[in-house]
N, C-alpha and C. Protein backbone atom coordinates (compact mmCIF):
# COMPACT_ATOMS: atom_id res chain seq x y z
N UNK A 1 14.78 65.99 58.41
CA UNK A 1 13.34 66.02 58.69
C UNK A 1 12.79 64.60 58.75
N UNK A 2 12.10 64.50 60.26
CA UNK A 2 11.21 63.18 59.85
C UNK A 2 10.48 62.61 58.74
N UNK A 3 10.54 61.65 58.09
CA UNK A 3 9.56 61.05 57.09
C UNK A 3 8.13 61.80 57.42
N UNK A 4 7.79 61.31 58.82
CA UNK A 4 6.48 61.12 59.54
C UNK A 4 5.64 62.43 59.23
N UNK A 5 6.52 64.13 59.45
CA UNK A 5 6.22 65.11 59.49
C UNK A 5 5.55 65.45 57.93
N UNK A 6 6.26 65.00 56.92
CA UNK A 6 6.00 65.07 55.75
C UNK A 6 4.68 64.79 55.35
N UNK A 7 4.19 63.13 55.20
CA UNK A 7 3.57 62.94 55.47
C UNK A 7 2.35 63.29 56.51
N UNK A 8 2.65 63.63 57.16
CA UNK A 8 1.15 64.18 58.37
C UNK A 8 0.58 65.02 57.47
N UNK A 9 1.90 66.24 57.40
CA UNK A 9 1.56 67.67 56.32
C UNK A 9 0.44 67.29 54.96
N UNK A 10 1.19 66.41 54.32
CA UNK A 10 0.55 65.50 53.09
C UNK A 10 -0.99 65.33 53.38
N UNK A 11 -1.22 64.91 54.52
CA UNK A 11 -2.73 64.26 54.84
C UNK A 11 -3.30 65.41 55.12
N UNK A 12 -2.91 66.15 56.50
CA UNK A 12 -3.38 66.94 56.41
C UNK A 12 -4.05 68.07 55.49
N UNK A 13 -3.11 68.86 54.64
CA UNK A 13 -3.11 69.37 53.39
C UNK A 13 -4.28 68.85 52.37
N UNK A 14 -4.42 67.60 52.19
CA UNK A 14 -5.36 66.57 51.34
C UNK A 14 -7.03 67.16 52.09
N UNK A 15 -6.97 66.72 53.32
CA UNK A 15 -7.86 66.92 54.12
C UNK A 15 -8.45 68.48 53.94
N UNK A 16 -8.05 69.36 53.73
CA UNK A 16 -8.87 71.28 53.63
C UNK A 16 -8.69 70.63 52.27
N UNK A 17 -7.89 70.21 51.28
CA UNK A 17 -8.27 70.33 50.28
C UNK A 17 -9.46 69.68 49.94
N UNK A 18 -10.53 68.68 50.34
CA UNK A 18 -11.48 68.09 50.59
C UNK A 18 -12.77 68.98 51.14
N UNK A 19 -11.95 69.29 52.25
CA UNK A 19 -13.21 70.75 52.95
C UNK A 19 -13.49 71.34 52.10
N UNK A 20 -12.29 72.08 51.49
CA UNK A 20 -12.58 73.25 50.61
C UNK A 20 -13.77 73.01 49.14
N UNK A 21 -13.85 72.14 48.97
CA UNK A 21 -14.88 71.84 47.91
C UNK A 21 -16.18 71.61 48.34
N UNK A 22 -16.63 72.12 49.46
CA UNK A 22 -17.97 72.34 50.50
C UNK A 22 -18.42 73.49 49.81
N UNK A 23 -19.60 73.06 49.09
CA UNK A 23 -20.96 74.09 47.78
C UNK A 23 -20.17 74.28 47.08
N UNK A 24 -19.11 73.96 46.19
CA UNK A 24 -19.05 74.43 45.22
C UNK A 24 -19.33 73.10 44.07
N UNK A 25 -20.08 72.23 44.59
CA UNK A 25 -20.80 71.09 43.86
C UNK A 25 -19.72 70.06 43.17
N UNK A 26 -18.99 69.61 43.86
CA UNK A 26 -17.91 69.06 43.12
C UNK A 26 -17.88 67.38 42.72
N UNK A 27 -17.53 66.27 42.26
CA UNK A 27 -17.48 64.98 42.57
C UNK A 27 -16.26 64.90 43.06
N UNK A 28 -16.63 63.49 43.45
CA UNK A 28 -15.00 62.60 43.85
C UNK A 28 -13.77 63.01 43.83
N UNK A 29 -13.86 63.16 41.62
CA UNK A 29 -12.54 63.54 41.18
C UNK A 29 -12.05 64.88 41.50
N UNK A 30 -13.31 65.65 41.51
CA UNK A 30 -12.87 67.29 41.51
C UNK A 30 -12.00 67.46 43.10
N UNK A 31 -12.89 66.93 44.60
CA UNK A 31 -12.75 66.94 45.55
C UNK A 31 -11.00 66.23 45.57
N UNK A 32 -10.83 64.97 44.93
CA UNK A 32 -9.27 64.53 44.84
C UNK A 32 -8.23 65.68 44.20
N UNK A 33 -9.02 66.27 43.00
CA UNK A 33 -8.20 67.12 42.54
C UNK A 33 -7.48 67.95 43.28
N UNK A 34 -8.63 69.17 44.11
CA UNK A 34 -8.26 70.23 44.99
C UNK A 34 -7.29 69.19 46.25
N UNK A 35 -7.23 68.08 46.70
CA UNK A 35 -6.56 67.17 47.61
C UNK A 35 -5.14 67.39 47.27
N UNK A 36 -5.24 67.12 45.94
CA UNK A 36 -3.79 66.50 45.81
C UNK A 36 -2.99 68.10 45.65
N UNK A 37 -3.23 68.94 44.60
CA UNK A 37 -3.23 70.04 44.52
C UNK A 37 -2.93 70.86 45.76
N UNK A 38 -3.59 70.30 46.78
CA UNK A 38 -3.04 71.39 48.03
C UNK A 38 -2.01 70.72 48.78
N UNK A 39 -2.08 69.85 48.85
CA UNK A 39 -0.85 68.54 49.70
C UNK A 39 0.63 68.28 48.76
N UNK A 40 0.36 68.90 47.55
CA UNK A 40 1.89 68.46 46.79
C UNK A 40 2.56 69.99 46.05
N UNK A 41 0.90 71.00 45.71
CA UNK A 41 1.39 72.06 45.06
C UNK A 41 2.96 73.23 45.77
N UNK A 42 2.55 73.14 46.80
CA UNK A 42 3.78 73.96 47.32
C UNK A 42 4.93 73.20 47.03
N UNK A 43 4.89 71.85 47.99
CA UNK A 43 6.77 71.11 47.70
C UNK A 43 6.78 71.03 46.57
N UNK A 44 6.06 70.86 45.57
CA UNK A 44 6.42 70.82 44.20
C UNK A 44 7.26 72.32 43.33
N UNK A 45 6.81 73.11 43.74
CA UNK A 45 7.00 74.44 43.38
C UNK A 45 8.26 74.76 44.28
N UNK A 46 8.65 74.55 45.32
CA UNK A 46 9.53 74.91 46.19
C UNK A 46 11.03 73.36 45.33
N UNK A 47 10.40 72.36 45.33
CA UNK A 47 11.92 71.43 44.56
C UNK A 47 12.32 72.07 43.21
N UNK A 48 11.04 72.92 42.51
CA UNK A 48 11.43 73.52 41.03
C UNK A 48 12.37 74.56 41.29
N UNK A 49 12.15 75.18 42.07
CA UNK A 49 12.87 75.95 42.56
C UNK A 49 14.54 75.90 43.42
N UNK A 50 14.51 74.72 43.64
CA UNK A 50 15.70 74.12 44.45
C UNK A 50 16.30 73.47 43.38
N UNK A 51 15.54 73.04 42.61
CA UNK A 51 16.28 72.14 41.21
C UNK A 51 16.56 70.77 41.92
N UNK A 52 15.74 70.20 42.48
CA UNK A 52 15.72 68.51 43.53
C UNK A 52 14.81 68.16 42.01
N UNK A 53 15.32 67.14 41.67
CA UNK A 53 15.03 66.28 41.07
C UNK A 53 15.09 64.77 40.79
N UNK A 54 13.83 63.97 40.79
CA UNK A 54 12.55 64.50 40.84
C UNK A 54 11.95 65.21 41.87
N UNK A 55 11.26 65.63 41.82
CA UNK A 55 10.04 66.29 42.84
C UNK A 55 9.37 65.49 44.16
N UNK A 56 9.37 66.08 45.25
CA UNK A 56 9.31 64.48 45.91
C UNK A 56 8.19 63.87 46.13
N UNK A 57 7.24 63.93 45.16
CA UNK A 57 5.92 63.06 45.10
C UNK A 57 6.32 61.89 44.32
N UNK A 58 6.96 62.67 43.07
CA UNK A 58 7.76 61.50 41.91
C UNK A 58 8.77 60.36 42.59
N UNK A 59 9.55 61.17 43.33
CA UNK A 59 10.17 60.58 44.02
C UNK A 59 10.01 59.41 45.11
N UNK A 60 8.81 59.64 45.53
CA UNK A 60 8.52 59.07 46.89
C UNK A 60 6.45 58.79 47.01
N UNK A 61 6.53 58.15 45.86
CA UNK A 61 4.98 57.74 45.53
C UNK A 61 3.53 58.10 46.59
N UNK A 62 4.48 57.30 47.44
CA UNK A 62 3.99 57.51 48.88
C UNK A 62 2.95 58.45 49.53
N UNK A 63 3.31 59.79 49.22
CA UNK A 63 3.01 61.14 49.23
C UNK A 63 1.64 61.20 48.86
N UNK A 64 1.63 60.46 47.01
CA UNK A 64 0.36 60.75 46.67
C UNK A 64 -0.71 59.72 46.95
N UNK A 65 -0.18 58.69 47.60
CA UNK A 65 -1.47 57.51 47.81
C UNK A 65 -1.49 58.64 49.30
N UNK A 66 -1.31 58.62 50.16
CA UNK A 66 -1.21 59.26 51.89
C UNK A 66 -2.34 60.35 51.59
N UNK A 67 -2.23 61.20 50.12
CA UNK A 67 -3.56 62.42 50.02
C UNK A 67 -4.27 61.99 49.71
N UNK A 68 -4.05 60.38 48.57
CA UNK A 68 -5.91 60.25 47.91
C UNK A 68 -6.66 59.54 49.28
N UNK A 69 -5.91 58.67 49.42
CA UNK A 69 -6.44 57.84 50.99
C UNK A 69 -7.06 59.09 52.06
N UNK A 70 -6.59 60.08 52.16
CA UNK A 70 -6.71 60.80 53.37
C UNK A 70 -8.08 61.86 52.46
N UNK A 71 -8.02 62.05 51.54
CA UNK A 71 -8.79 62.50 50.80
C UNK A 71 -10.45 61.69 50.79
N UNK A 72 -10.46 60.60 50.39
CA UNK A 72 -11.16 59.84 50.42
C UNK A 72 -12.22 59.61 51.49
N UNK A 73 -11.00 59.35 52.39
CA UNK A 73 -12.31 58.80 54.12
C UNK A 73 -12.38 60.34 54.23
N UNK A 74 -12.11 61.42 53.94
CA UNK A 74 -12.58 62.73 54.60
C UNK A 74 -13.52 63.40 53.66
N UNK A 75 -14.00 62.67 52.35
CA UNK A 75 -14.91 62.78 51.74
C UNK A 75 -16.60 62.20 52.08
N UNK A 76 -15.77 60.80 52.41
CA UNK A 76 -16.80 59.50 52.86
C UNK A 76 -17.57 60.41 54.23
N UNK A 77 -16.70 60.47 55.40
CA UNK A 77 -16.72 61.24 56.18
C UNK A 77 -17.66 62.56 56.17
N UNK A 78 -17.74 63.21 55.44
CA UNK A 78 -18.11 64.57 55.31
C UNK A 78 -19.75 64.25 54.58
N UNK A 79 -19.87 63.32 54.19
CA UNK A 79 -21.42 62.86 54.36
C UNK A 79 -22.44 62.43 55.20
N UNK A 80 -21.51 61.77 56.30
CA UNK A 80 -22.38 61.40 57.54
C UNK A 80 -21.99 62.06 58.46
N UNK A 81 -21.26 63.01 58.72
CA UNK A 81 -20.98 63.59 59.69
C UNK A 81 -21.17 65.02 59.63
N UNK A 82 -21.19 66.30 60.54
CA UNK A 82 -21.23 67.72 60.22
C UNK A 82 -20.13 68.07 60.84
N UNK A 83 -19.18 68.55 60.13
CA UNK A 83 -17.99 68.62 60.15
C UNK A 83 -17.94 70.34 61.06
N UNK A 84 -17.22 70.66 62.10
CA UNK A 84 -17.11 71.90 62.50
C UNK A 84 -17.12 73.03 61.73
N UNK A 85 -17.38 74.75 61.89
CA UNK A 85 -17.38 75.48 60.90
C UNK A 85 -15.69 75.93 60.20
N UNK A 86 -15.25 75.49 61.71
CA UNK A 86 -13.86 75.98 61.48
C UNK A 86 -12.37 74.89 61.22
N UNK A 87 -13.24 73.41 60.63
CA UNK A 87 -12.51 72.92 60.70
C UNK A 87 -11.55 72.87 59.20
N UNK A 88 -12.17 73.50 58.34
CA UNK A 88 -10.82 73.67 56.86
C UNK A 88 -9.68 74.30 57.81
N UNK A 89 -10.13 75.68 58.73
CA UNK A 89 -9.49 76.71 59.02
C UNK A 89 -7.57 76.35 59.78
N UNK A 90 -8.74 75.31 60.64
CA UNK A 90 -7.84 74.28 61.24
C UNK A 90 -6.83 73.21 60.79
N UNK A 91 -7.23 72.41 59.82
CA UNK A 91 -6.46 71.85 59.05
C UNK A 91 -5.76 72.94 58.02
N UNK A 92 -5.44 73.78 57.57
CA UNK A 92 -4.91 74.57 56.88
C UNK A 92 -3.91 74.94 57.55
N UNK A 93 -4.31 75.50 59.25
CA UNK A 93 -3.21 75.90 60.33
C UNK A 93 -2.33 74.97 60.19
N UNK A 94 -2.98 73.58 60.54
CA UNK A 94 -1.64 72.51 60.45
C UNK A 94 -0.78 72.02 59.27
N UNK A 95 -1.27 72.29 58.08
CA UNK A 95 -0.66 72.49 57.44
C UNK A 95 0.24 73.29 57.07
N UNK A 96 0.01 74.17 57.33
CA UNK A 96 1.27 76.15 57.05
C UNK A 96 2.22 75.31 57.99
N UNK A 97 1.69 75.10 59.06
CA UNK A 97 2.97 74.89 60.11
C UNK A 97 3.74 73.34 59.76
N UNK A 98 3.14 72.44 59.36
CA UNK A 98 4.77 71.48 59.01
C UNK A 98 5.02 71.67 57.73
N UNK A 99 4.47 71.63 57.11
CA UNK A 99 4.72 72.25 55.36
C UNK A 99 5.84 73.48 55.34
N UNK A 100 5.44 74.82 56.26
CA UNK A 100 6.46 75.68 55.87
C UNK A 100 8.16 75.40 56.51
N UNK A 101 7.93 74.62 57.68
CA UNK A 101 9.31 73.99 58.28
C UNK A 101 10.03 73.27 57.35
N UNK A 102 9.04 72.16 57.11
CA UNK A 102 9.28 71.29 55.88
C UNK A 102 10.36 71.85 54.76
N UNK A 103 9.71 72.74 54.31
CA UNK A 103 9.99 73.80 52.82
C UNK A 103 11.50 74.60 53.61
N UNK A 104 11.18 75.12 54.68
CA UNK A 104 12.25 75.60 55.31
C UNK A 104 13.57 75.21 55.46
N UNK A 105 13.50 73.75 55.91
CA UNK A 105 14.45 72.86 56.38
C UNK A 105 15.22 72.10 54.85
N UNK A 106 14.50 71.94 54.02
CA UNK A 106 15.03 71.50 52.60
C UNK A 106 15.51 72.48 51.97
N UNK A 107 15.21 73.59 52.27
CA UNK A 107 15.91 74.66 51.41
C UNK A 107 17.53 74.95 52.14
N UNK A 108 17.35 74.97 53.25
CA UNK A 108 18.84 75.08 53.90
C UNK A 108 19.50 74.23 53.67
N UNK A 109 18.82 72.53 53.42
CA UNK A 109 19.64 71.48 53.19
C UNK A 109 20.62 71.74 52.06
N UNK A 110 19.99 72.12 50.64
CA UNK A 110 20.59 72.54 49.49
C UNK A 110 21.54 73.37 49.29
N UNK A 111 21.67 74.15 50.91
CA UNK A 111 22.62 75.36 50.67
C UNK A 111 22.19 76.74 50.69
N UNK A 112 21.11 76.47 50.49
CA UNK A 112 20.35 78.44 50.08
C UNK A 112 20.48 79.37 51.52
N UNK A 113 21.05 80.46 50.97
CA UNK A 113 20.68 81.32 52.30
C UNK A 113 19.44 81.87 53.34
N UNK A 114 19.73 81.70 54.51
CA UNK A 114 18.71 81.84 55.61
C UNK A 114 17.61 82.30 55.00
N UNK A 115 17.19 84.06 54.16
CA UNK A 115 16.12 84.80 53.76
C UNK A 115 15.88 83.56 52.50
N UNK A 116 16.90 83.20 51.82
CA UNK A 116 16.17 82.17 50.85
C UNK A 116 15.11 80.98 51.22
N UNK A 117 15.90 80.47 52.71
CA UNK A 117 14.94 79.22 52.68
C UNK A 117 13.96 79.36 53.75
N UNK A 118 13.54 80.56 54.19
CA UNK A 118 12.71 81.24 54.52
C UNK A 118 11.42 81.68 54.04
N UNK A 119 11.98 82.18 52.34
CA UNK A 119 11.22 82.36 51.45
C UNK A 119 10.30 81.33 50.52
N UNK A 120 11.37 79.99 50.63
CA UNK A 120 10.71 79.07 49.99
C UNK A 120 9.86 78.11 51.04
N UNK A 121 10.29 78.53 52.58
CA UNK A 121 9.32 77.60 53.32
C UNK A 121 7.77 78.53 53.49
N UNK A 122 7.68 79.74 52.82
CA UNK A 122 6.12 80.65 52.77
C UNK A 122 6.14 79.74 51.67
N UNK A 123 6.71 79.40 50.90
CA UNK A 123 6.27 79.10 49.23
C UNK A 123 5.85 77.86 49.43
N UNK A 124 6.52 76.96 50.18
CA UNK A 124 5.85 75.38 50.71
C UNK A 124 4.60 75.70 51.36
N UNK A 125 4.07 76.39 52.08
CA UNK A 125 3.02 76.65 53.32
C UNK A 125 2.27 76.55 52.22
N UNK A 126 2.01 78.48 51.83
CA UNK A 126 1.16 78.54 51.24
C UNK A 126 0.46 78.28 49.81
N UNK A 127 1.83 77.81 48.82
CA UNK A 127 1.11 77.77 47.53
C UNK A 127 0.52 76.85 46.90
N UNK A 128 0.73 75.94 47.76
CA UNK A 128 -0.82 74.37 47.62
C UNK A 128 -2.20 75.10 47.56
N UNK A 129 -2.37 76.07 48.92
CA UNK A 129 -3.79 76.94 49.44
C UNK A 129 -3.90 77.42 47.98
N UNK A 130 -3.15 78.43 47.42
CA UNK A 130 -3.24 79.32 46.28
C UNK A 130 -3.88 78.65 45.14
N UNK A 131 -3.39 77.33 45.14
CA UNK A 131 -3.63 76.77 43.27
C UNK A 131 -4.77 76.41 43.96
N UNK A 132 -5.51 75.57 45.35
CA UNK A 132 -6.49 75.19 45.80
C UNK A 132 -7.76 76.20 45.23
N UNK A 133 -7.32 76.91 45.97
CA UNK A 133 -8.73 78.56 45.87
C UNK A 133 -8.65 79.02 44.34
N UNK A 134 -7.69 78.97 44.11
CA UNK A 134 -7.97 79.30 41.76
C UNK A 134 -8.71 78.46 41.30
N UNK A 135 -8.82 77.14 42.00
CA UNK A 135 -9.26 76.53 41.25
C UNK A 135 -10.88 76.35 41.65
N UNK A 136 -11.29 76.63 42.51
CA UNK A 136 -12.64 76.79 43.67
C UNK A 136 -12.77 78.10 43.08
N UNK A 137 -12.16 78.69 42.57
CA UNK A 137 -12.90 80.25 42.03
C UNK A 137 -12.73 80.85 43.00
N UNK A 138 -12.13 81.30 43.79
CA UNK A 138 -12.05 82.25 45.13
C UNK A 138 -11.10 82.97 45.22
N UNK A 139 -10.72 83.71 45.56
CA UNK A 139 -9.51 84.68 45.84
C UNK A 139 -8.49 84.00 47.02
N UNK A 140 -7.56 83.70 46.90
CA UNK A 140 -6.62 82.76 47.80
C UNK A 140 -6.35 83.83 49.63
N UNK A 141 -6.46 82.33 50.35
CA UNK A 141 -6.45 83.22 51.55
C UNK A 141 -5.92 84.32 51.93
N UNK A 142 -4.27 83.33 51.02
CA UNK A 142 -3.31 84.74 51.10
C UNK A 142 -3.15 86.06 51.27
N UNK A 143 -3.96 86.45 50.19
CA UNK A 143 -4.44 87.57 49.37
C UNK A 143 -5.46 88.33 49.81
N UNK A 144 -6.32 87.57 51.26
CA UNK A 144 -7.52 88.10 51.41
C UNK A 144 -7.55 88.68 52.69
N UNK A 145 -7.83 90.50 53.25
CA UNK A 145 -7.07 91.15 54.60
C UNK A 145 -7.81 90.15 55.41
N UNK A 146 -8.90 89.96 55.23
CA UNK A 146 -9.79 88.99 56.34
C UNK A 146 -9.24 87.83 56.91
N UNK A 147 -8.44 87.50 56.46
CA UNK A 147 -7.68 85.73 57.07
C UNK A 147 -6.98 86.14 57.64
N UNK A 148 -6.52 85.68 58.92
CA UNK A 148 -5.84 86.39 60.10
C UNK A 148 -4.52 86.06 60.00
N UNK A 149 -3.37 86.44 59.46
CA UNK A 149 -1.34 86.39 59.58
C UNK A 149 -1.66 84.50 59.07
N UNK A 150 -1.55 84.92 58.40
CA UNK A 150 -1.51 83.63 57.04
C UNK A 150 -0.08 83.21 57.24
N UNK A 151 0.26 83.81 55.44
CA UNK A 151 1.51 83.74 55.50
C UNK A 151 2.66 84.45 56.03
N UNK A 152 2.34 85.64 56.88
CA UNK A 152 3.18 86.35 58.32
C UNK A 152 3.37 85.01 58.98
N UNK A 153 2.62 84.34 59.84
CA UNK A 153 2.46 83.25 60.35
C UNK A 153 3.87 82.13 60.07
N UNK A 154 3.89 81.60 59.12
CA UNK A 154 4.52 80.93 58.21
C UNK A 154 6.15 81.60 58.40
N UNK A 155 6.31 82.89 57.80
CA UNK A 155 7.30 83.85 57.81
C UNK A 155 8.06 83.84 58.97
N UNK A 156 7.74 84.66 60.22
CA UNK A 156 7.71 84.29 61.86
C UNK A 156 8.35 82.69 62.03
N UNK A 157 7.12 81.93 61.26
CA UNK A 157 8.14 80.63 62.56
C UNK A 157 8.97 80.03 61.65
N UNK A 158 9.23 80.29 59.76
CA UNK A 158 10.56 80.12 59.72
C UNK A 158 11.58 80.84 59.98
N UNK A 159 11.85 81.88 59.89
CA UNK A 159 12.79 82.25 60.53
C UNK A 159 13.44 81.89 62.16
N UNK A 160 12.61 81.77 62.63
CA UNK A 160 12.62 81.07 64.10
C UNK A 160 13.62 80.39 63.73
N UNK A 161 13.10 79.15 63.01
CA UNK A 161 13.88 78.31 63.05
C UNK A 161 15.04 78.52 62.32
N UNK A 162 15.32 79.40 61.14
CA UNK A 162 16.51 79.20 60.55
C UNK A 162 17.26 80.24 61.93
N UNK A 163 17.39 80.66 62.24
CA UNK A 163 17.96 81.32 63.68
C UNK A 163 18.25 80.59 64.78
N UNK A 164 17.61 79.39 65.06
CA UNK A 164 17.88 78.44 66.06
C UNK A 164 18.84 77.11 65.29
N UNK A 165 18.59 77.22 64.13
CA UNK A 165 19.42 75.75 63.59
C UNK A 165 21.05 76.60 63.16
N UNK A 166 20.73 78.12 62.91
CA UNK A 166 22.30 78.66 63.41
C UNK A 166 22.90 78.41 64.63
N UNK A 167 22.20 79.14 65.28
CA UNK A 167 22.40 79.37 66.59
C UNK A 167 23.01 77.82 67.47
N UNK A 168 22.08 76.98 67.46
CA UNK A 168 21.94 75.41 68.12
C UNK A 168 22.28 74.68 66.48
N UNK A 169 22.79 74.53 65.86
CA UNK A 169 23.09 73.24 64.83
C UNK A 169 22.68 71.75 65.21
N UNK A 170 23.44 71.79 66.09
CA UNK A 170 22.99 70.05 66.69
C UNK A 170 21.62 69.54 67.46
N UNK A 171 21.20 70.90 67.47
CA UNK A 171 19.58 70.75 68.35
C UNK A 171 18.55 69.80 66.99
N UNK A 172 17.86 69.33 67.91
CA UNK A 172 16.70 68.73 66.94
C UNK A 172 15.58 69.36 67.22
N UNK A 173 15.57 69.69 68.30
CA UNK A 173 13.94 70.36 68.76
C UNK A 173 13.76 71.71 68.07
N UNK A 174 14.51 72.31 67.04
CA UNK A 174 14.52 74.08 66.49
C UNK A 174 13.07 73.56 65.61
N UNK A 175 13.30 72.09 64.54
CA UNK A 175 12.18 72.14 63.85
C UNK A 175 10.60 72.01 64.55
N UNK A 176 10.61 71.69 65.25
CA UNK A 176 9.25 71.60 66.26
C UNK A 176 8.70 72.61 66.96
N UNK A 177 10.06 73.73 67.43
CA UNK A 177 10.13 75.09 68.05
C UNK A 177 9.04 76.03 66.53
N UNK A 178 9.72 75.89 65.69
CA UNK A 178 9.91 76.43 64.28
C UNK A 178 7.93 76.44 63.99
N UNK A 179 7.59 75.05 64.03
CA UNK A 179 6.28 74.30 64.05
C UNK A 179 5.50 75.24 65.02
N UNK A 180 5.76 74.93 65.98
CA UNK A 180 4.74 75.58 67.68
C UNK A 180 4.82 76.92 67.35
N UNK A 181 5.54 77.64 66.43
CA UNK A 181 5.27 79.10 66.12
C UNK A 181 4.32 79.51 65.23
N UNK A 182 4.31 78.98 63.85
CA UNK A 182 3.45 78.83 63.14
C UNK A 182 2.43 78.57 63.55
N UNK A 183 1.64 77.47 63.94
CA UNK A 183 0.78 77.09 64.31
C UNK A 183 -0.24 77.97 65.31
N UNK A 184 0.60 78.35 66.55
CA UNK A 184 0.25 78.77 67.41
C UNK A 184 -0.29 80.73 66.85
N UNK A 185 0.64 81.20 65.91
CA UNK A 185 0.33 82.39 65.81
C UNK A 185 -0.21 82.27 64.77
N UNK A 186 -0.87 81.13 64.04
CA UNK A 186 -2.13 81.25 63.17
C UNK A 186 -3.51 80.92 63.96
N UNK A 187 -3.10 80.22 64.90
CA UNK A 187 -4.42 80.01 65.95
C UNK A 187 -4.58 81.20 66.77
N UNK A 188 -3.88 82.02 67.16
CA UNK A 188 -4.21 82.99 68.14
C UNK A 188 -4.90 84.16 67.09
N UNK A 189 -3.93 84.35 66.09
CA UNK A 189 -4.57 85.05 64.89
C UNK A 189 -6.53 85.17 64.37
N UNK A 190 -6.27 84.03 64.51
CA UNK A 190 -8.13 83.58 63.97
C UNK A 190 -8.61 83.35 65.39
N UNK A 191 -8.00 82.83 66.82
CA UNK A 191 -8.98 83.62 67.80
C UNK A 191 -9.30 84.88 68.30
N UNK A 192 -8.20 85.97 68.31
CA UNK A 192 -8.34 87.27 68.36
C UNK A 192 -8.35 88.19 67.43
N UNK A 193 -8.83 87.97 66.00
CA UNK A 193 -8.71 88.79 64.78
C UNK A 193 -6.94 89.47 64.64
N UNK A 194 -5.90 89.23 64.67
CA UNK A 194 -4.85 89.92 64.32
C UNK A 194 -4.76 89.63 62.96
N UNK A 195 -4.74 90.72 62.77
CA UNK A 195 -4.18 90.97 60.88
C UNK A 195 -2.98 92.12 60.53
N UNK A 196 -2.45 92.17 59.21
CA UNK A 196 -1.89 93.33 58.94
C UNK A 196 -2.62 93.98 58.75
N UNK A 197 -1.91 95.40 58.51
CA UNK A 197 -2.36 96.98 58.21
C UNK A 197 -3.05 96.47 56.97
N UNK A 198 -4.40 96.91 56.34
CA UNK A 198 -4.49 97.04 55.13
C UNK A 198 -4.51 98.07 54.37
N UNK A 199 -3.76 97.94 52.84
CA UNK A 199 -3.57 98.39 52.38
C UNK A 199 -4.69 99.69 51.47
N UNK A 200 -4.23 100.79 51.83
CA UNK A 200 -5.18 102.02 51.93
C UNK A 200 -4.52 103.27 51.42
N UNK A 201 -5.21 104.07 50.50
CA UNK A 201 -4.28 105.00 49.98
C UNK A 201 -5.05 106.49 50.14
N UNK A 202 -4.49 107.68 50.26
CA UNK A 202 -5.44 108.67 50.16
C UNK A 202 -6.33 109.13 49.27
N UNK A 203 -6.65 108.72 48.15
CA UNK A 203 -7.30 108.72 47.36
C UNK A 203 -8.72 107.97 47.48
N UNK A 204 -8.29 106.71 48.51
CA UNK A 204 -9.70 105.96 48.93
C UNK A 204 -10.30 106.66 49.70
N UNK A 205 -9.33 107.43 50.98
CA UNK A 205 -9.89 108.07 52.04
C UNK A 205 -10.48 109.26 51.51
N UNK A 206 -10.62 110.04 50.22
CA UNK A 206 -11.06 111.05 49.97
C UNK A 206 -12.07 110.53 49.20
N UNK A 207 -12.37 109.44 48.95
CA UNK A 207 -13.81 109.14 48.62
C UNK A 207 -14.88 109.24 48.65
């Protein structure tokens, strides 16, 4: 995996985590908090899980100056400017999508099987978002039928890719393929409402 991709993810990630503290009255620190929290919480949780040690924020400092910095001017930013309605929505998209490749592609590195590092590239995407919204008091997107193939989204374009880096080994373009899936079927998602079935039992319907 590129350095570069990591990083983008990192900023990006920093960046909704910044949005996301829009009315819920926060300072500086709180707004850095939810930053860093969404830009490191998944790879962090996904290396505990891989047993990579250290963790690669510890590892690679880098990571966490790239969120406070990116954190910062998108704070500064968000005072003089009116930021789109949909732009957390947007930066979040770009995040699921190199974050869960990301998570994807390190888990195969280690060895884990295809459904494994599949599983831990949803766990890279989304569980920065998760600790983000616990901590904003909100119910995590995840979790919520209204957010359009979240982590489906995520799911979909890793597998993509762990299927193409079988398939093609020597290809480089599977992680980018992997990327343009995610992305794209979280954007089409939130332009045409696609969601899953929600969950409904007969007991509601006899209500």
């Amino acid at each position: 995996m590129p350095p570069w991709i990591e990083y983008f993810a990192v900023a990006v990630c920093a960046i909704s985590g910044v949005l996301a503290a829009e009315g819920k009255r926060m300072d500086l620190f709180g707004a850095m908090v939810l930053a860093l929290v969404t830009a490191v919480g998944g790879g962090t949780i996904r290396d505990l899980c891989l047993g990579a040690q250290p963790v690669f924020w510890i590892k690679q400092p880098l990571h966490v100056w790239t969120a406070l910095i990116a954190a910062a001017v998108t704070f500064v930013l968000v005072r003089f400017t009116t930021m789109p309605n949909r732009m957390l929505a947007l930066a979040d998209a770009f995040g699921l999508a190199l974050f869960g490749i990301a998570g994807t592609e390190k888990a195969l590195a280690f060895g884990t099987p295809g459904v494994v590092a599949v599983l831990l590239g949803v766990v890279t995407g989304v569980a920065g978002g998760i600790i983000r919204d616990v901590l904003r008091s909100e119910v995590p997107w995840v979790f919520q039928a209204e957010v359009d193939l979240y982590a489906t989204a995520v799911s979909v374009g890793a597998l993509v890719f762990v299927l193409l880096r079988y398939w093609f080994p020597a290809s480089e373009s599977d992680r980018y393929i992997g990327m343009a899936v995610i992305l794209l079927l979280r954007l089409a998602a939130m332009r045409w409402k696609l969601r899953l079935p929600t969950f409904w039992t007969r007991t509601q319907d006899s209500r």
